[in-house]
C-alpha atoms as a PDB file:
ATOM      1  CA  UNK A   1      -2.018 -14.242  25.645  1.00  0.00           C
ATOM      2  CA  UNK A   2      -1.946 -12.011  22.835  1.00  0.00           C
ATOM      3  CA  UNK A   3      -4.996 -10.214  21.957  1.00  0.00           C
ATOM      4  CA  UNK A   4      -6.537  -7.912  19.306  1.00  0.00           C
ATOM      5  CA  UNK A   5     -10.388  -7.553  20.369  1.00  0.00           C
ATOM      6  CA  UNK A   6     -13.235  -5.745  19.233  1.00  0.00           C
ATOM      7  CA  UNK A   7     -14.959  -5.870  22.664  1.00  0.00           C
ATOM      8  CA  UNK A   8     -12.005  -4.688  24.449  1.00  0.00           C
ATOM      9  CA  UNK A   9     -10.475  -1.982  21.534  1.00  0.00           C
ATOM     10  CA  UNK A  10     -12.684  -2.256  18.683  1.00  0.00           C
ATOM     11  CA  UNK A  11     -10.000  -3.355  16.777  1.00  0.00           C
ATOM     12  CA  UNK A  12     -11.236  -6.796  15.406  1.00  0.00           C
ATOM     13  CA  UNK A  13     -10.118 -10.131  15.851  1.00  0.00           C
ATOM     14  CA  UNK A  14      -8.706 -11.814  18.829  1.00  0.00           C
ATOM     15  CA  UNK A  15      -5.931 -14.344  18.558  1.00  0.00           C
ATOM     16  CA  UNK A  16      -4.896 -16.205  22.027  1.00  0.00           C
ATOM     17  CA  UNK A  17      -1.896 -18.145  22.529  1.00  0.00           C
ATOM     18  CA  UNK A  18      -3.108 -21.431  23.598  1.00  0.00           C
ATOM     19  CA  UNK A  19      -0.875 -23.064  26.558  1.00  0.00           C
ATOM     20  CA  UNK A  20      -0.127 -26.519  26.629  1.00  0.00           C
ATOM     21  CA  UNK A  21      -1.342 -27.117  30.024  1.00  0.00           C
ATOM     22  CA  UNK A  22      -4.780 -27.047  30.270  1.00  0.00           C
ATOM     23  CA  UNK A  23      -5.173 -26.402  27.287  1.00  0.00           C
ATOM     24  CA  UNK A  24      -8.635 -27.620  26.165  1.00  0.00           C
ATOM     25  CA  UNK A  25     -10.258 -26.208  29.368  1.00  0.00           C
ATOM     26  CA  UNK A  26      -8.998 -22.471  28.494  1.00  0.00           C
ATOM     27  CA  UNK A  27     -10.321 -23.170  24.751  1.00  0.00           C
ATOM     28  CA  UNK A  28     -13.216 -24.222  26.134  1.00  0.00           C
ATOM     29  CA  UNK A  29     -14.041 -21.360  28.701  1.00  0.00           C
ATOM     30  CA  UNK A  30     -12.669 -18.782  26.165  1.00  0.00           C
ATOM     31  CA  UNK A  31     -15.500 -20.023  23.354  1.00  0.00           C
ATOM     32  CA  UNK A  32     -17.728 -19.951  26.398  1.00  0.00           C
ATOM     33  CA  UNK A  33     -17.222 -16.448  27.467  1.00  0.00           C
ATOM     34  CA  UNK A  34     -16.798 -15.017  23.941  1.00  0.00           C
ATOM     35  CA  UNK A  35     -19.333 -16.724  21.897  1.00  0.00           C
ATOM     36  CA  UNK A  36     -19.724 -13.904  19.118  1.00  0.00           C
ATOM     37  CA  UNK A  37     -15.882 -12.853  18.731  1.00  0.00           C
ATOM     38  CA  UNK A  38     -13.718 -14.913  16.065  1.00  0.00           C
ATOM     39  CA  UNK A  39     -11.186 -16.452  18.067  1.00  0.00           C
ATOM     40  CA  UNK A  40      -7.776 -18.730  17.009  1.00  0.00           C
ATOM     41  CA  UNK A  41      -5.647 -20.394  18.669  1.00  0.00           C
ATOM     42  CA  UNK A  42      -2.402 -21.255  18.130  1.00  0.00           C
ATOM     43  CA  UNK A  43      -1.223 -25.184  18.934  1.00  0.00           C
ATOM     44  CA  UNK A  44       1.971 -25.155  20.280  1.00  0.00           C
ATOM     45  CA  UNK A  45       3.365 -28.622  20.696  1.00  0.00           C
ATOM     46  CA  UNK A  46       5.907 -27.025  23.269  1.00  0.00           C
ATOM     47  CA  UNK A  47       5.755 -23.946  25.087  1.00  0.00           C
ATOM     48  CA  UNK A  48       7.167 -21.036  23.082  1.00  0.00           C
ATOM     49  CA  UNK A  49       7.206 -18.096  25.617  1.00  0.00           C
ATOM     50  CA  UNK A  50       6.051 -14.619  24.640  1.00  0.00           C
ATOM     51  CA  UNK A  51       8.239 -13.796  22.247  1.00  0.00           C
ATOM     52  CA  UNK A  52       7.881 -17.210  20.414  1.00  0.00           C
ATOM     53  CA  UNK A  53       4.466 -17.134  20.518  1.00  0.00           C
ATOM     54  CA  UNK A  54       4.152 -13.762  18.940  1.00  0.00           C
ATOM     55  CA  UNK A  55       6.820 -15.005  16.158  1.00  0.00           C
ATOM     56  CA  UNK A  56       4.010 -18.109  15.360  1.00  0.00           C
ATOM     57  CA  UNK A  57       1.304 -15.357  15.736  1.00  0.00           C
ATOM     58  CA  UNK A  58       2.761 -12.476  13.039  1.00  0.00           C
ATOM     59  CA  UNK A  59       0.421 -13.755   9.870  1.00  0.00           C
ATOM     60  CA  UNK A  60      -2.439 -13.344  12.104  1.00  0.00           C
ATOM     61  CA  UNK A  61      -1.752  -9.647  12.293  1.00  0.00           C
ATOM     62  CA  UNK A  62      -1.179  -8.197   8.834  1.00  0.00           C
ATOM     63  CA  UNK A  63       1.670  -5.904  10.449  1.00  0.00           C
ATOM     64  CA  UNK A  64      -0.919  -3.644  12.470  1.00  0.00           C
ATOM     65  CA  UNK A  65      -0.022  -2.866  15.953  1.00  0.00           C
ATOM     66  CA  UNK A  66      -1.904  -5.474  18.210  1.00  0.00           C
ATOM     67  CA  UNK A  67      -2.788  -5.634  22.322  1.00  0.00           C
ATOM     68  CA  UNK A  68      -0.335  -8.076  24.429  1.00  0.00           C
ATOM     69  CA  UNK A  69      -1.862  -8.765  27.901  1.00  0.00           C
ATOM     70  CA  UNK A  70      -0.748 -11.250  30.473  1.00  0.00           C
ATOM     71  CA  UNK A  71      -3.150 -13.845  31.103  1.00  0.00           C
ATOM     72  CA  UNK A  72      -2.502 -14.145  34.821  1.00  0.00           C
ATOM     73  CA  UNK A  73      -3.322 -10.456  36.028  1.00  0.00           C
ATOM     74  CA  UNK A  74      -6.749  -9.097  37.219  1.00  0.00           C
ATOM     75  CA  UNK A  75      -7.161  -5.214  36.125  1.00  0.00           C
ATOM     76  CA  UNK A  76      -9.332  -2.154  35.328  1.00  0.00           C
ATOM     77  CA  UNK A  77      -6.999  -0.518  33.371  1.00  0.00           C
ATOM     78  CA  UNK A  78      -8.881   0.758  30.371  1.00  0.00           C
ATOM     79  CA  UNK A  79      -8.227  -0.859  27.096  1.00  0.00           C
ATOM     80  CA  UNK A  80      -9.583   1.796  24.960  1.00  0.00           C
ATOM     81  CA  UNK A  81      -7.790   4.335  25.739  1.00  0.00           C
ATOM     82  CA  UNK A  82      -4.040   2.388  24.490  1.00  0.00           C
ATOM     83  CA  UNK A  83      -2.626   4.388  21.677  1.00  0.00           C
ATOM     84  CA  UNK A  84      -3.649   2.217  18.284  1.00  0.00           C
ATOM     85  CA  UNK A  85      -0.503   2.858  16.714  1.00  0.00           C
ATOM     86  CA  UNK A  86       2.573   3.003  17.813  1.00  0.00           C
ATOM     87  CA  UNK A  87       6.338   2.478  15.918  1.00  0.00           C
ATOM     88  CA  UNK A  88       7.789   0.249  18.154  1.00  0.00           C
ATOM     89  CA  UNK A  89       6.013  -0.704  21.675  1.00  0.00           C
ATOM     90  CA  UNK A  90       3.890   1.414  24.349  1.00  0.00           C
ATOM     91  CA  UNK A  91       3.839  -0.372  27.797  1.00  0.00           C
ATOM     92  CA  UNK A  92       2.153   0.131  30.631  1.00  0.00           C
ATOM     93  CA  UNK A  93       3.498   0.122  34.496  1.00  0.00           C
ATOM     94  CA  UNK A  94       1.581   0.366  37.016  1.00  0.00           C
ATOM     95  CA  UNK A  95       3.140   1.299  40.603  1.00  0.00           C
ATOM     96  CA  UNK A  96       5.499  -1.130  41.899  1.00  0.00           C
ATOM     97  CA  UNK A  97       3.863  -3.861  44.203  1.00  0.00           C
ATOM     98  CA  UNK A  98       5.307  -5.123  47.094  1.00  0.00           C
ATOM     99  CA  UNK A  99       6.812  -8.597  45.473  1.00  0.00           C
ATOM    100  CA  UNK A 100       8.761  -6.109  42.621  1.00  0.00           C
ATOM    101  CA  UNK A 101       9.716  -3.349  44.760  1.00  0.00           C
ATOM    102  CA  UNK A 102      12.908  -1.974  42.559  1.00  0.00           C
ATOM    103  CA  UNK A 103      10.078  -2.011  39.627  1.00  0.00           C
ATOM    104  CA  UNK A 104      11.255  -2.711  36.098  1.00  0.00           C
ATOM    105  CA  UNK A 105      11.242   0.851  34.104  1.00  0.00           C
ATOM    106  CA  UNK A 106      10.716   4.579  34.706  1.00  0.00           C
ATOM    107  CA  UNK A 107       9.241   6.992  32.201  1.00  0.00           C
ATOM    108  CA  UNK A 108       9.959  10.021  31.386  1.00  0.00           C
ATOM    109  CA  UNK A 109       8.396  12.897  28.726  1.00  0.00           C
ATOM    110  CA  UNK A 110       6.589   9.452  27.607  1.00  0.00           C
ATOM    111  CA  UNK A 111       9.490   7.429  26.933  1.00  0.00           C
ATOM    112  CA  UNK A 112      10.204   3.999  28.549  1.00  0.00           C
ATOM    113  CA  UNK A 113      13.266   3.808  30.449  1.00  0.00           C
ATOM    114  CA  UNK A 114      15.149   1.687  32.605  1.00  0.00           C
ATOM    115  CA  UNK A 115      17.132   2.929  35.771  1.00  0.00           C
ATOM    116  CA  UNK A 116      20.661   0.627  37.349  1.00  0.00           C
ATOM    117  CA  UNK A 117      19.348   1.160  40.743  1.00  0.00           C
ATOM    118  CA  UNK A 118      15.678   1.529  41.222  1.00  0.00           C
ATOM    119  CA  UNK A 119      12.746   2.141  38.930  1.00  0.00           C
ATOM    120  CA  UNK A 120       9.194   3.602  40.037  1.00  0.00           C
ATOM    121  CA  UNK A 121       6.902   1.063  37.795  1.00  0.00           C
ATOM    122  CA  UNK A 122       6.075  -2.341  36.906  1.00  0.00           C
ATOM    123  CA  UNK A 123       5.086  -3.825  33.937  1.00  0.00           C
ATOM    124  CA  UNK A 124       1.329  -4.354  34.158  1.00  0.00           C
ATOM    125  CA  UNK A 125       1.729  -7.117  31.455  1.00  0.00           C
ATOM    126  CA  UNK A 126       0.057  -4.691  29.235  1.00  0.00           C
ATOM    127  CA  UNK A 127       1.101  -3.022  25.894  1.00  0.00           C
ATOM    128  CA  UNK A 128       0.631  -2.500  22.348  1.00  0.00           C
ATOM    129  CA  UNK A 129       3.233  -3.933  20.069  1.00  0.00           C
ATOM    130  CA  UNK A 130       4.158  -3.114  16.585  1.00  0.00           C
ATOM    131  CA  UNK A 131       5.274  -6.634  15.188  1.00  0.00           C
ATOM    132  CA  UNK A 132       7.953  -4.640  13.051  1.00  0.00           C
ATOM    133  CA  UNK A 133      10.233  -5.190  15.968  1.00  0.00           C
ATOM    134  CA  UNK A 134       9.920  -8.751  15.476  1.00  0.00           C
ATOM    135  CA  UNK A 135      10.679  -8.836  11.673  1.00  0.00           C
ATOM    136  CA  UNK A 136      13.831  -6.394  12.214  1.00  0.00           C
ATOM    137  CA  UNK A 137      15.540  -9.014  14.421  1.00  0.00           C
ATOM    138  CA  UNK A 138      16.853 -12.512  14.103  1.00  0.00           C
ATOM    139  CA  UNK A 139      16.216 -15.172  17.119  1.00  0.00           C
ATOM    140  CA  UNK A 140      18.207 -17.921  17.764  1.00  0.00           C
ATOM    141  CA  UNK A 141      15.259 -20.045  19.729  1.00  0.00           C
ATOM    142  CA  UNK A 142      11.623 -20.477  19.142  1.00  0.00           C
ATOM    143  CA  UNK A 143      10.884 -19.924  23.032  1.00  0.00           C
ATOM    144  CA  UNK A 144      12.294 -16.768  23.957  1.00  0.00           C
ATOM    145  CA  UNK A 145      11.475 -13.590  26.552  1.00  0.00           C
ATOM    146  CA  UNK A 146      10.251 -10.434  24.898  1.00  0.00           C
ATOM    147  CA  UNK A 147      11.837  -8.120  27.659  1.00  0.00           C
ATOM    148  CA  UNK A 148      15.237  -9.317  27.468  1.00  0.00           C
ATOM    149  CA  UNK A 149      15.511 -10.190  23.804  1.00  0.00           C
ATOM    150  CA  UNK A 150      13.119  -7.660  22.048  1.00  0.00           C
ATOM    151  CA  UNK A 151      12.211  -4.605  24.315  1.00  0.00           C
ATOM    152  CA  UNK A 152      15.666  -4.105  26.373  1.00  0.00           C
ATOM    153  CA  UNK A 153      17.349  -2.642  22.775  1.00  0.00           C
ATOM    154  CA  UNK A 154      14.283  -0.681  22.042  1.00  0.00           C
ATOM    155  CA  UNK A 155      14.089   0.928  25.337  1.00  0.00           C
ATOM    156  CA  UNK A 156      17.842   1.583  25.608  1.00  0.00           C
ATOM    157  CA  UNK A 157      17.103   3.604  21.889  1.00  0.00           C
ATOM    158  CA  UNK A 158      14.176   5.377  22.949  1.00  0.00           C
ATOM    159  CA  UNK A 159      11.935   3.591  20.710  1.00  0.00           C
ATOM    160  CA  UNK A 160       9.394   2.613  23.443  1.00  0.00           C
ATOM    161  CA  UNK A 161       7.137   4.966  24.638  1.00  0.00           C
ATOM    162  CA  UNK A 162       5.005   4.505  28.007  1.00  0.00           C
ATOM    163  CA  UNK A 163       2.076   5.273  30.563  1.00  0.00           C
ATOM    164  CA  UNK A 164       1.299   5.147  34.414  1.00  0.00           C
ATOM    165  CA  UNK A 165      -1.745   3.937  35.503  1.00  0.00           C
ATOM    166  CA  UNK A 166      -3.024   3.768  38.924  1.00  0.00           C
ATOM    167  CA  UNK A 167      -6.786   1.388  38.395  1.00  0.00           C
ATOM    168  CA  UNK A 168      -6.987  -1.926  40.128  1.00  0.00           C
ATOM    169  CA  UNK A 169      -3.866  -4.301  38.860  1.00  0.00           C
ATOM    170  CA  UNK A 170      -2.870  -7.436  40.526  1.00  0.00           C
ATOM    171  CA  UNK A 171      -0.272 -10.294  39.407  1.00  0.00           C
ATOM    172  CA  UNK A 172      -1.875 -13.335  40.383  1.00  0.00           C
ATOM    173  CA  UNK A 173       0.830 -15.478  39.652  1.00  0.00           C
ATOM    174  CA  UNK A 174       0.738 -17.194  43.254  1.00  0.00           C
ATOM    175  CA  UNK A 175      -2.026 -18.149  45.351  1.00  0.00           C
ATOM    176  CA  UNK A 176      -1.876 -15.746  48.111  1.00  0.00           C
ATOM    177  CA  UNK A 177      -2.147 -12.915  44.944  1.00  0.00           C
ATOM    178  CA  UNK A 178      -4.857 -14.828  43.309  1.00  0.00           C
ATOM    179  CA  UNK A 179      -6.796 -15.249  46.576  1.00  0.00           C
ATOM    180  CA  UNK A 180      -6.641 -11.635  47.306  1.00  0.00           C
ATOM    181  CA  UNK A 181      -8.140 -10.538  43.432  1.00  0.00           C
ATOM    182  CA  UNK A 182     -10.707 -13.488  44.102  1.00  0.00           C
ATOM    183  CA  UNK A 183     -11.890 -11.692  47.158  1.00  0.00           C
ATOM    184  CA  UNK A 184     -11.669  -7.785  45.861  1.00  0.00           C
ATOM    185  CA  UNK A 185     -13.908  -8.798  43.217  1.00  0.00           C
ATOM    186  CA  UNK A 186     -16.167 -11.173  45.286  1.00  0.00           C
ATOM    187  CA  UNK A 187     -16.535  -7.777  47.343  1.00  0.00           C
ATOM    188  CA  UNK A 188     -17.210  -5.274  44.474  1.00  0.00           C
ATOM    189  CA  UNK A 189     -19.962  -8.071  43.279  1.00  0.00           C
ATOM    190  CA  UNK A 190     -21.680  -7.629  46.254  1.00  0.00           C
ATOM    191  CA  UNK A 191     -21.768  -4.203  46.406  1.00  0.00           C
ATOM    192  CA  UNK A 192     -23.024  -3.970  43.029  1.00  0.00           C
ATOM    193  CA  UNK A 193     -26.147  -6.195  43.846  1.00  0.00           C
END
């Protein structure tokens, strides 16, 4: 989803892309959790991707930067400390895991870049995005990827600048990954008590 929070950046608003499956239950457990923050969501009668979604959500941000974060990854990486501005993009990676071992950019004197053969970070699903990158294109479909259609050119410029960070990240896009983030923080929740 796509989110601008003041509990997580002190930055405002939140705005979360609603899915179509399941749709009501996330509404439903997002108002739950976040009772006090002013939250919309966006109806989309079909799935628009990423990069569609942010296209539907540009009047929600006023053209300030705003926080991107996959919805399907458990982390600790700390919010805050994103840069609040930025021209184009910042991203995140986070040391390649063993299901994307070739990684998908490098960095280097803070700028994101991306290697033919092998590349020493993920994408943590994490980033700040200017939505001036969005307004200085044209898109031929409302469902689109932002890597290949939006951040590819900007990276291959130099507009994208980037960050490492090593705190708890996990993909739980299949079960085995989901099972093992329900279980590290089942652990940590014990030793807290």
């Amino acid at each position: 989803g796509i989110r601008d929070s003041s509990t997580s950046r002190g930055l405002g608003d939140v705005y979360k892309r609603q899915v179509s499956y399941l749709g009501s239950q996330i509404v439903d457990h997002v108002r739950a959790t976040f009772p006090n923050e002013k939250i919309t969501f966006s109806k989309e009668k079909v799935p628009l991707g990423t990069g569609g979604a942010i296209l539907n959500a540009l009047p929600f941000f006023e053209d300030q930067p705003f926080l991107l974060m996959n919805s399907d990854i458990v982390h600790k990486i700390n919010l805050a400390d994103l840069p609040k501005n930025v021209p184009a993009a910042h991203l995140v990676g986070v040391p390649n895991p063993d299901h994307n071992s070739n990684g998908d950019f490098s960095i280097k004197k803070d700028r994101v870049l991306v290697k033919s053969d092998s590349n020493n970070l993920t994408w943590s699903g994490i980033s700040i995005i200017n939505p001036i990158i969005f307004k200085q294109s044209t898109f031929e479909n409302a469902y689109f990827n932002i890597w290949d259609t939006v951040l590819v050119k900007l990276i291959e410029s130099g507009q994208v600048t980037g960050e490492e960070s090593t705190a708890l990240w996990i993909d739980v896009g299949t079960q085995e990954r989901l099972s093992l983030a329900n279980q590290m923080l089942k652990e940590e929740n014990e030793h807290h008590e």
